[in-house]
PDB file of N, CA and C in Angstrom:
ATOM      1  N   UNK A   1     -22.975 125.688 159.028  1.00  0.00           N
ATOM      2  CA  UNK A   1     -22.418 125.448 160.353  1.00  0.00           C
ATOM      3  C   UNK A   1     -20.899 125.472 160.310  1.00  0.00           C
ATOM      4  N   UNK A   2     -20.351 124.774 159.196  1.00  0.00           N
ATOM      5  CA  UNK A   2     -18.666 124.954 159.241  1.00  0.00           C
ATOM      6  C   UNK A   2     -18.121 123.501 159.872  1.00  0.00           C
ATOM      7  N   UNK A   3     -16.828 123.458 159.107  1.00  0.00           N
ATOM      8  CA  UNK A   3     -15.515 122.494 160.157  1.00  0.00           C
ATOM      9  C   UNK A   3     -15.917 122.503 161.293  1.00  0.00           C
ATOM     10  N   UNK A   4     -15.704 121.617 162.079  1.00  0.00           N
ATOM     11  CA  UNK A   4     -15.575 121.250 163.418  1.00  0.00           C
ATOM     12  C   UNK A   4     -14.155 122.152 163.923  1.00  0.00           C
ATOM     13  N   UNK A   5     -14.415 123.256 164.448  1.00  0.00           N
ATOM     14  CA  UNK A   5     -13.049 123.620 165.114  1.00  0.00           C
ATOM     15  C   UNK A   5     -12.161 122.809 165.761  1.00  0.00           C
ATOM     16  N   UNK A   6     -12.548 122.032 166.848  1.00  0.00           N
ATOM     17  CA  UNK A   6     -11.962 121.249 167.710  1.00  0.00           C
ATOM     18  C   UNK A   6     -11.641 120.289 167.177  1.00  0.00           C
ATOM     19  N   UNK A   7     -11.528 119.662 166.260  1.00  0.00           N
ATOM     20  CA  UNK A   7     -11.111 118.583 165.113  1.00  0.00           C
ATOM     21  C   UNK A   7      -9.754 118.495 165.199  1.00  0.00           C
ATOM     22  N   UNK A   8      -9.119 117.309 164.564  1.00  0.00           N
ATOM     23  CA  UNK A   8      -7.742 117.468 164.697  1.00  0.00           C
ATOM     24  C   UNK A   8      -7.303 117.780 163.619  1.00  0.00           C
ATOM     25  N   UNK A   9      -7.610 117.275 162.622  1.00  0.00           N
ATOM     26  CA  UNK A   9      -7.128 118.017 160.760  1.00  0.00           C
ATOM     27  C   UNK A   9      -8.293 118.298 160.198  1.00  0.00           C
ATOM     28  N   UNK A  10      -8.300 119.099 159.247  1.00  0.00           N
ATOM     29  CA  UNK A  10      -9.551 119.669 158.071  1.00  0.00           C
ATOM     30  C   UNK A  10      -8.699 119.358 156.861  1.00  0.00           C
ATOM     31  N   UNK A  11      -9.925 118.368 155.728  1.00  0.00           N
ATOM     32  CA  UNK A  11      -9.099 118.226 154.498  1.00  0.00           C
ATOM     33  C   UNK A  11      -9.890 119.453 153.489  1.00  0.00           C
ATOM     34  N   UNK A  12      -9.759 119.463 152.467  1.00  0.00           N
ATOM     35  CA  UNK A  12      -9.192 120.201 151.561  1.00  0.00           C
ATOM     36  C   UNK A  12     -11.362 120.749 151.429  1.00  0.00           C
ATOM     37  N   UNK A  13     -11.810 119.709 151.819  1.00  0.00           N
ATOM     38  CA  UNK A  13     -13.477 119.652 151.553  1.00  0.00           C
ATOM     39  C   UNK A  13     -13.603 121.102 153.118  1.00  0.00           C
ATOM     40  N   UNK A  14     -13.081 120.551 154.033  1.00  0.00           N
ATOM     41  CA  UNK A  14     -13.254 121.447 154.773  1.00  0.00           C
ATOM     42  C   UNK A  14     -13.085 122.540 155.552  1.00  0.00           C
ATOM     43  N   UNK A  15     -11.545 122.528 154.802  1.00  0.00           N
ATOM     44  CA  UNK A  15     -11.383 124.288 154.654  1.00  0.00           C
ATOM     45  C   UNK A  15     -12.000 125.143 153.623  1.00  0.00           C
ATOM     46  N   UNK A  16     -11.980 124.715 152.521  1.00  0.00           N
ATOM     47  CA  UNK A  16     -13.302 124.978 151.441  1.00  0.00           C
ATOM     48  C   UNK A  16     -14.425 125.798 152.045  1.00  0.00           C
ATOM     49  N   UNK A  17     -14.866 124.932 153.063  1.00  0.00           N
ATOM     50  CA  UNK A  17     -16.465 125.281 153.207  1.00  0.00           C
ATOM     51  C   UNK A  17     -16.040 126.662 154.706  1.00  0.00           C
ATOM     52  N   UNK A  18     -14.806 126.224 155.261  1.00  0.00           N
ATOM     53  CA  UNK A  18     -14.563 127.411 155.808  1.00  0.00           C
ATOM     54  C   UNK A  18     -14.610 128.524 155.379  1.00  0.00           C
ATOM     55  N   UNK A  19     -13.772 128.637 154.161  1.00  0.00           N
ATOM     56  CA  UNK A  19     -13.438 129.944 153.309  1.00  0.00           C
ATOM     57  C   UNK A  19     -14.256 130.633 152.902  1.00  0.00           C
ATOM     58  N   UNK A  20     -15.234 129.192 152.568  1.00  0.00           N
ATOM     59  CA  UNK A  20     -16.480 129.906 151.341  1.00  0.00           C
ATOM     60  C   UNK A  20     -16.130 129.649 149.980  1.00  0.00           C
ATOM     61  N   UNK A  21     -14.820 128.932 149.968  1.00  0.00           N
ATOM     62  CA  UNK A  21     -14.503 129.016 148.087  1.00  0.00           C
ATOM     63  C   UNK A  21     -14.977 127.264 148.185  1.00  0.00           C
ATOM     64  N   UNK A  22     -14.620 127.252 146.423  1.00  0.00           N
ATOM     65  CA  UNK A  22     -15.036 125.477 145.592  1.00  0.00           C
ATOM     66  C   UNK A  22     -13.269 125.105 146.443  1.00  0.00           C
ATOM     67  N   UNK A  23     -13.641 123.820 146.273  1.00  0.00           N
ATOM     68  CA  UNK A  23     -12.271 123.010 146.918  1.00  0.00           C
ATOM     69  C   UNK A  23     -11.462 123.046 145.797  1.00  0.00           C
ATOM     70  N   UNK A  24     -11.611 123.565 144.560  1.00  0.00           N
ATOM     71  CA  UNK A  24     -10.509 123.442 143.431  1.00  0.00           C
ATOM     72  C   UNK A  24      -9.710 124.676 144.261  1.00  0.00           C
ATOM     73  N   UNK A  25     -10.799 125.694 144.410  1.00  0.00           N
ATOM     74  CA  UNK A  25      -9.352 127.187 144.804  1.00  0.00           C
ATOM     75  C   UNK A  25      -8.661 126.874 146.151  1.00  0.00           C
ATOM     76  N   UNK A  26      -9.098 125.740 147.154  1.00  0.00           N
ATOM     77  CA  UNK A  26      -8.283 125.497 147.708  1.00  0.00           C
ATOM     78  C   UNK A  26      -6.930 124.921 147.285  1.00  0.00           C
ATOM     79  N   UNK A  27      -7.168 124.277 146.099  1.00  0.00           N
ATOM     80  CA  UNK A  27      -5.722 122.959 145.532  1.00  0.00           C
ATOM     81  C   UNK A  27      -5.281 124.553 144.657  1.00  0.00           C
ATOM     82  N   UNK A  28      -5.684 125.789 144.741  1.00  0.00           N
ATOM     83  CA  UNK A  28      -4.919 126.344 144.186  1.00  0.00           C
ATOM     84  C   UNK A  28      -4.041 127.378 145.066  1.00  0.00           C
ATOM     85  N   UNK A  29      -4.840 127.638 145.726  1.00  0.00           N
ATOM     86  CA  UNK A  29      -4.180 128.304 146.790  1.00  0.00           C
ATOM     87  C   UNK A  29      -2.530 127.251 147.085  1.00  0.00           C
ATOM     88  N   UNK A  30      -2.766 126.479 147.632  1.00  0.00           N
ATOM     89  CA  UNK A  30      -2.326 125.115 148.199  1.00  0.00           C
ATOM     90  C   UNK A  30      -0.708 125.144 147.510  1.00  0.00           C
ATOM     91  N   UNK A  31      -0.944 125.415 145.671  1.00  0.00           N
ATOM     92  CA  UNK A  31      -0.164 125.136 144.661  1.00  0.00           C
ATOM     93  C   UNK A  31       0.684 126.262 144.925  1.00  0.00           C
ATOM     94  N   UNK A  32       0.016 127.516 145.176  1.00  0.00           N
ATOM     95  CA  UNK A  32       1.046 128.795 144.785  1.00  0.00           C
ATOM     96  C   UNK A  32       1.520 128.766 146.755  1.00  0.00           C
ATOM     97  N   UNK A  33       1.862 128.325 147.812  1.00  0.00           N
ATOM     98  CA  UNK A  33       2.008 128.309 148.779  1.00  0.00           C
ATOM     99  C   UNK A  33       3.057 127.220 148.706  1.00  0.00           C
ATOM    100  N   UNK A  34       3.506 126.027 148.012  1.00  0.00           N
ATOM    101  CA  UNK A  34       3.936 125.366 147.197  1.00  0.00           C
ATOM    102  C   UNK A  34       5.415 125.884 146.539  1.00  0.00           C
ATOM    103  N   UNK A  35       5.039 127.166 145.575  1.00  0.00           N
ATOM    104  CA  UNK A  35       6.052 128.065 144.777  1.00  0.00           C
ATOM    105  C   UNK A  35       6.107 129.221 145.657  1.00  0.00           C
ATOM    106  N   UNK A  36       5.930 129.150 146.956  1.00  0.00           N
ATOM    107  CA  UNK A  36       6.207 130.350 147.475  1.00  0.00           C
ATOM    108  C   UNK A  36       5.518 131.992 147.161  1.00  0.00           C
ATOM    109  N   UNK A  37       4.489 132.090 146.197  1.00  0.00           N
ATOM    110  CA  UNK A  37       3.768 132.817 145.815  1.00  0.00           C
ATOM    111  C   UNK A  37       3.085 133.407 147.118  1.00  0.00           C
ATOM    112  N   UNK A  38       3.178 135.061 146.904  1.00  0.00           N
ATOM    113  CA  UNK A  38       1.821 135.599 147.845  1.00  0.00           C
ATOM    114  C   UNK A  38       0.352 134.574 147.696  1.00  0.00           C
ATOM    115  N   UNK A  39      -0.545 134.440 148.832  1.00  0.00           N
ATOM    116  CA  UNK A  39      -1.613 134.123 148.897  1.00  0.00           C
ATOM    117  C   UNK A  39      -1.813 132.912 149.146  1.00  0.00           C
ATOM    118  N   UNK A  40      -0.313 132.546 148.975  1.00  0.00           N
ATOM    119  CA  UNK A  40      -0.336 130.208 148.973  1.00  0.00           C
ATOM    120  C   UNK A  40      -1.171 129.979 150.358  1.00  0.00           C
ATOM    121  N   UNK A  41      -1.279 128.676 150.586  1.00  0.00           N
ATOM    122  CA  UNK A  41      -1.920 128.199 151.819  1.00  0.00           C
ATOM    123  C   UNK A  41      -0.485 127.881 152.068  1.00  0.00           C
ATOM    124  N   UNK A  42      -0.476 127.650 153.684  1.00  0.00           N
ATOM    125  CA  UNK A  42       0.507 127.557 154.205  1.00  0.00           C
ATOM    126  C   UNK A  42       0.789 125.165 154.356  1.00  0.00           C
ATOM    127  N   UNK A  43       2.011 125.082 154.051  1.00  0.00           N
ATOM    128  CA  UNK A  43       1.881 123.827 153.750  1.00  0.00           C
ATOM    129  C   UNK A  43       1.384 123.002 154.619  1.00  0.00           C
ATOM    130  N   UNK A  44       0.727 121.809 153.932  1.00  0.00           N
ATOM    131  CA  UNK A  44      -0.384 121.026 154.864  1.00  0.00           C
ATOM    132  C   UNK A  44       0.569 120.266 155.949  1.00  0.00           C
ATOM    133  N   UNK A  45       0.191 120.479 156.893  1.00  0.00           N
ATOM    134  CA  UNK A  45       0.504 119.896 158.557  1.00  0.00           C
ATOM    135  C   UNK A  45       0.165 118.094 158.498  1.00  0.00           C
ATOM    136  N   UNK A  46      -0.448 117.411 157.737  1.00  0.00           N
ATOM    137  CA  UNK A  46      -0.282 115.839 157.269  1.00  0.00           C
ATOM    138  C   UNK A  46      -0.777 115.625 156.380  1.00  0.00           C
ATOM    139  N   UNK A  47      -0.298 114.637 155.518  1.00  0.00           N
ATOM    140  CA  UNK A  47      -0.750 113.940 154.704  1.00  0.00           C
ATOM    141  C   UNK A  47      -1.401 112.410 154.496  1.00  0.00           C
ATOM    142  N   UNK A  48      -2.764 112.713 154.789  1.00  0.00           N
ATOM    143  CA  UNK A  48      -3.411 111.137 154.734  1.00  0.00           C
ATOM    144  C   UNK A  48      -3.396 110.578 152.834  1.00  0.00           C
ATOM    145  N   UNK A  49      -2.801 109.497 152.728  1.00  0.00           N
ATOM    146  CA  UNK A  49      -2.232 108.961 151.183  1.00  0.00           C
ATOM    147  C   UNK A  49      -2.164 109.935 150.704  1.00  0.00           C
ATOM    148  N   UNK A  50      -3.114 110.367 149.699  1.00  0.00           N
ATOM    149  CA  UNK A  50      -2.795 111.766 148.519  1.00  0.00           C
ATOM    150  C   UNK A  50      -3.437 113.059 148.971  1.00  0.00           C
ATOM    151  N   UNK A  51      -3.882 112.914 150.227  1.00  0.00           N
ATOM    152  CA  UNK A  51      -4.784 114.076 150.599  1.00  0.00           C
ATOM    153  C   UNK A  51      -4.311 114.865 151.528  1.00  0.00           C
ATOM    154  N   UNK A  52      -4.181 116.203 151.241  1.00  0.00           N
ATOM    155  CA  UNK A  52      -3.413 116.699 152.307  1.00  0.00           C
ATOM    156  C   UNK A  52      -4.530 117.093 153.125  1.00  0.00           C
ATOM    157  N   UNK A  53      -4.110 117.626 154.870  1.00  0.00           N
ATOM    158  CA  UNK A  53      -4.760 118.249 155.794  1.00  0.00           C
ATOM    159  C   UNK A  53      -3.922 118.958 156.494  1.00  0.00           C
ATOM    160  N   UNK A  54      -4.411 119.845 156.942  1.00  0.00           N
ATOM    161  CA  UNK A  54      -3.922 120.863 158.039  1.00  0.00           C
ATOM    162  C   UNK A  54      -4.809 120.793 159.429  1.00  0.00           C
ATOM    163  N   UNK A  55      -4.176 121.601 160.036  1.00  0.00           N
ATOM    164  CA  UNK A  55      -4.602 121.673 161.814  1.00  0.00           C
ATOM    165  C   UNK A  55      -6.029 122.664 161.726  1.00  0.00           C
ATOM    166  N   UNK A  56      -7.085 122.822 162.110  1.00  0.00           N
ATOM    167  CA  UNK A  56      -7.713 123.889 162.129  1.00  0.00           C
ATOM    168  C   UNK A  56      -6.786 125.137 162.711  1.00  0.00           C
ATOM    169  N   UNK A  57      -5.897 125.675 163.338  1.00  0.00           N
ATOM    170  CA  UNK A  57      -5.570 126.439 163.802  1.00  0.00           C
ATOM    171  C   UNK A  57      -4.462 127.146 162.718  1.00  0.00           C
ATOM    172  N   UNK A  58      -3.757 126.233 161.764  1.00  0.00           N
ATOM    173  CA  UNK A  58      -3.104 126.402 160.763  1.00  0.00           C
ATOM    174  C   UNK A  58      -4.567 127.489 159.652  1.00  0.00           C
ATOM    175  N   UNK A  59      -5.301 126.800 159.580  1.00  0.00           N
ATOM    176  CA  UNK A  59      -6.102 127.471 158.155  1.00  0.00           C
ATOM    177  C   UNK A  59      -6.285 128.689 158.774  1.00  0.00           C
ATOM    178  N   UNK A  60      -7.424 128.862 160.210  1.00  0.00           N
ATOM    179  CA  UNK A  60      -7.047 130.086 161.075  1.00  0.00           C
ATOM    180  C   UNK A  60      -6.499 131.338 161.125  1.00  0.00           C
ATOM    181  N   UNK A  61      -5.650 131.025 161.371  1.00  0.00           N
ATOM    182  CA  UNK A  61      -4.056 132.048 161.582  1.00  0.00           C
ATOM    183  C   UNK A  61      -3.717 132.364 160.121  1.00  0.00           C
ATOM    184  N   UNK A  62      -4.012 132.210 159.024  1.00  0.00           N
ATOM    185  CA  UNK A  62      -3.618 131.810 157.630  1.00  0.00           C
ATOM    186  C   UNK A  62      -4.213 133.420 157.241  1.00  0.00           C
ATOM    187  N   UNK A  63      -3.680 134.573 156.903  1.00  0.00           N
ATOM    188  CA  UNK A  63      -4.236 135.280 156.093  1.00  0.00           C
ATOM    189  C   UNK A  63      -4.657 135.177 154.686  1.00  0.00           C
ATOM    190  N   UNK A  64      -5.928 135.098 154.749  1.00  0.00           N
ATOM    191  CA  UNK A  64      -6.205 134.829 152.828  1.00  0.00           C
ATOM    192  C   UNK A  64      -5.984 135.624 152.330  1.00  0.00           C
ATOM    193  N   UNK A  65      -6.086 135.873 151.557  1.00  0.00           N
ATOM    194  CA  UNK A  65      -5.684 136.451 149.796  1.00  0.00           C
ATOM    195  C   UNK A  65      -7.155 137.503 149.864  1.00  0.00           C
ATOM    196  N   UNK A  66      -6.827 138.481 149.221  1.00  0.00           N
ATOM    197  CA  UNK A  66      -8.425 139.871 149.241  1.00  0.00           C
ATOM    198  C   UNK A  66      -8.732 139.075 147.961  1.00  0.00           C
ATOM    199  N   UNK A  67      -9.900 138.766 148.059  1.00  0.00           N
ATOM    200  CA  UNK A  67     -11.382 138.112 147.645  1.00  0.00           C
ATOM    201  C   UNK A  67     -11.668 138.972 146.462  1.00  0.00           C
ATOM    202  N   UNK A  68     -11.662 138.254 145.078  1.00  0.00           N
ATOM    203  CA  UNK A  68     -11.946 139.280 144.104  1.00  0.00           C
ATOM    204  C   UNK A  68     -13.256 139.283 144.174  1.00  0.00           C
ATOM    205  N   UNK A  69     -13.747 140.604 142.954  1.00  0.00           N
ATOM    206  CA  UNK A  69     -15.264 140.408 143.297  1.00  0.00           C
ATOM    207  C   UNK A  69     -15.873 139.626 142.073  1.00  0.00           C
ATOM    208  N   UNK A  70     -15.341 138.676 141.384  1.00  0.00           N
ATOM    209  CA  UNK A  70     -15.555 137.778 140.597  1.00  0.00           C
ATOM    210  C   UNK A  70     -16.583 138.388 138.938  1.00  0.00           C
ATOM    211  N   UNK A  71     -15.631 139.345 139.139  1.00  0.00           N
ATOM    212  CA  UNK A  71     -16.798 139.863 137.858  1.00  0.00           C
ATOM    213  C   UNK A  71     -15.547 140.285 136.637  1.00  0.00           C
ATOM    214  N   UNK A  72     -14.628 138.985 136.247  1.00  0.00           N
ATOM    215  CA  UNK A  72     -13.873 138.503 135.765  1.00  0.00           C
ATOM    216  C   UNK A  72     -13.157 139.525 134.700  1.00  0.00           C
ATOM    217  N   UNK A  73     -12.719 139.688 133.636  1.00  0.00           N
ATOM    218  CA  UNK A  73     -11.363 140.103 132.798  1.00  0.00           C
ATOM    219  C   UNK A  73     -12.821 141.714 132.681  1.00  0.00           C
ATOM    220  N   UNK A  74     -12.330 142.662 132.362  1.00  0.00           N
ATOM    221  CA  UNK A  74     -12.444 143.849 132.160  1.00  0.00           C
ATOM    222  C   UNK A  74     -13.091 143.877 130.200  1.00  0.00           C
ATOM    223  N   UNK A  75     -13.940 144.577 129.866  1.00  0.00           N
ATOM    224  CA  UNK A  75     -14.113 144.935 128.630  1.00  0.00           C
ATOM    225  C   UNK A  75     -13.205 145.347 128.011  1.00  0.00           C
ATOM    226  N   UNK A  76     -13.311 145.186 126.694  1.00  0.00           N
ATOM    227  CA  UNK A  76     -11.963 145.982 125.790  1.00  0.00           C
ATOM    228  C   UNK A  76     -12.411 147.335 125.486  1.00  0.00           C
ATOM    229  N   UNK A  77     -11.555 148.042 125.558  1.00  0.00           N
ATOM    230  CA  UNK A  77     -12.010 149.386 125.114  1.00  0.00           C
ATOM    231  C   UNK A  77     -11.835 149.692 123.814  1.00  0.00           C
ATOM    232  N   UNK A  78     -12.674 150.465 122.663  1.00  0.00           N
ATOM    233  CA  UNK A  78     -12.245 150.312 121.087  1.00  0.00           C
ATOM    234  C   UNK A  78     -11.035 151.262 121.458  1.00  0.00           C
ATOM    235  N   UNK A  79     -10.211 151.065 120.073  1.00  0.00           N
ATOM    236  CA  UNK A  79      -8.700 151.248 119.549  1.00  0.00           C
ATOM    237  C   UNK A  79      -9.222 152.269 118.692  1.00  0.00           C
ATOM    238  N   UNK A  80      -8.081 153.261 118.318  1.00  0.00           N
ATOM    239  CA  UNK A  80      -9.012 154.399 116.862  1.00  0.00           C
ATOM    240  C   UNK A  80      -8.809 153.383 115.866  1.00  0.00           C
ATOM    241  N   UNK A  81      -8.262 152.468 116.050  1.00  0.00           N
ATOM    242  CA  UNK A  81      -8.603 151.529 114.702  1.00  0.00           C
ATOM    243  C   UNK A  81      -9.526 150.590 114.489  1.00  0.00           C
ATOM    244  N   UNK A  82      -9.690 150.437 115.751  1.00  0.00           N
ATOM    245  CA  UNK A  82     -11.765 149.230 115.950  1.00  0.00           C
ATOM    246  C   UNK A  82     -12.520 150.265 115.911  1.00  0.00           C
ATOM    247  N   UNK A  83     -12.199 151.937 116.273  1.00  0.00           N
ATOM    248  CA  UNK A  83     -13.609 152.878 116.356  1.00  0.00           C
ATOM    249  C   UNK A  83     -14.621 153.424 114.983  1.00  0.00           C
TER     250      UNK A  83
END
């Protein structure tokens, strides 16, 4: 079903379940948005104690990052010296 759109903040659990990613790649996204890195989340709109949240309309408007297809580091190819 998803976040409550009409909500006033989404924490970190429920932009997560927006995205479709684990809430860690949200705190990573989060981090490189942070250092100014392509792909960051855009910085959180409040902070309840240690938890940040944003506006639903903030995550929204937010272009993500192209979605790898998770089929992780590439094979090695032999060397004429491994062949």
């Amino acid at each position: 079903m998803g976040p409550d759109p009409e909500a006033d903040y989404w924490t970190a659990e429920e932009v997560a379940e927006y995205l479709g990613v684990a809430v860690r790649t949200v705190y990573t996204y989060r981090l490189r948005g942070e250092k100014g890195e392509p792909g960051g989340l855009p910085k959180e709109d409040r902070m309840f104690g240690r938890s940040p949240a944003w506006r639903p309309a903030t995550i929204t408007g937010w272009k993500r990052p192209d979605v790898s297809t998770g089929r992780g580091r590439p094979p090695r190819r032999p060397t004429a010296e491994g062949a």
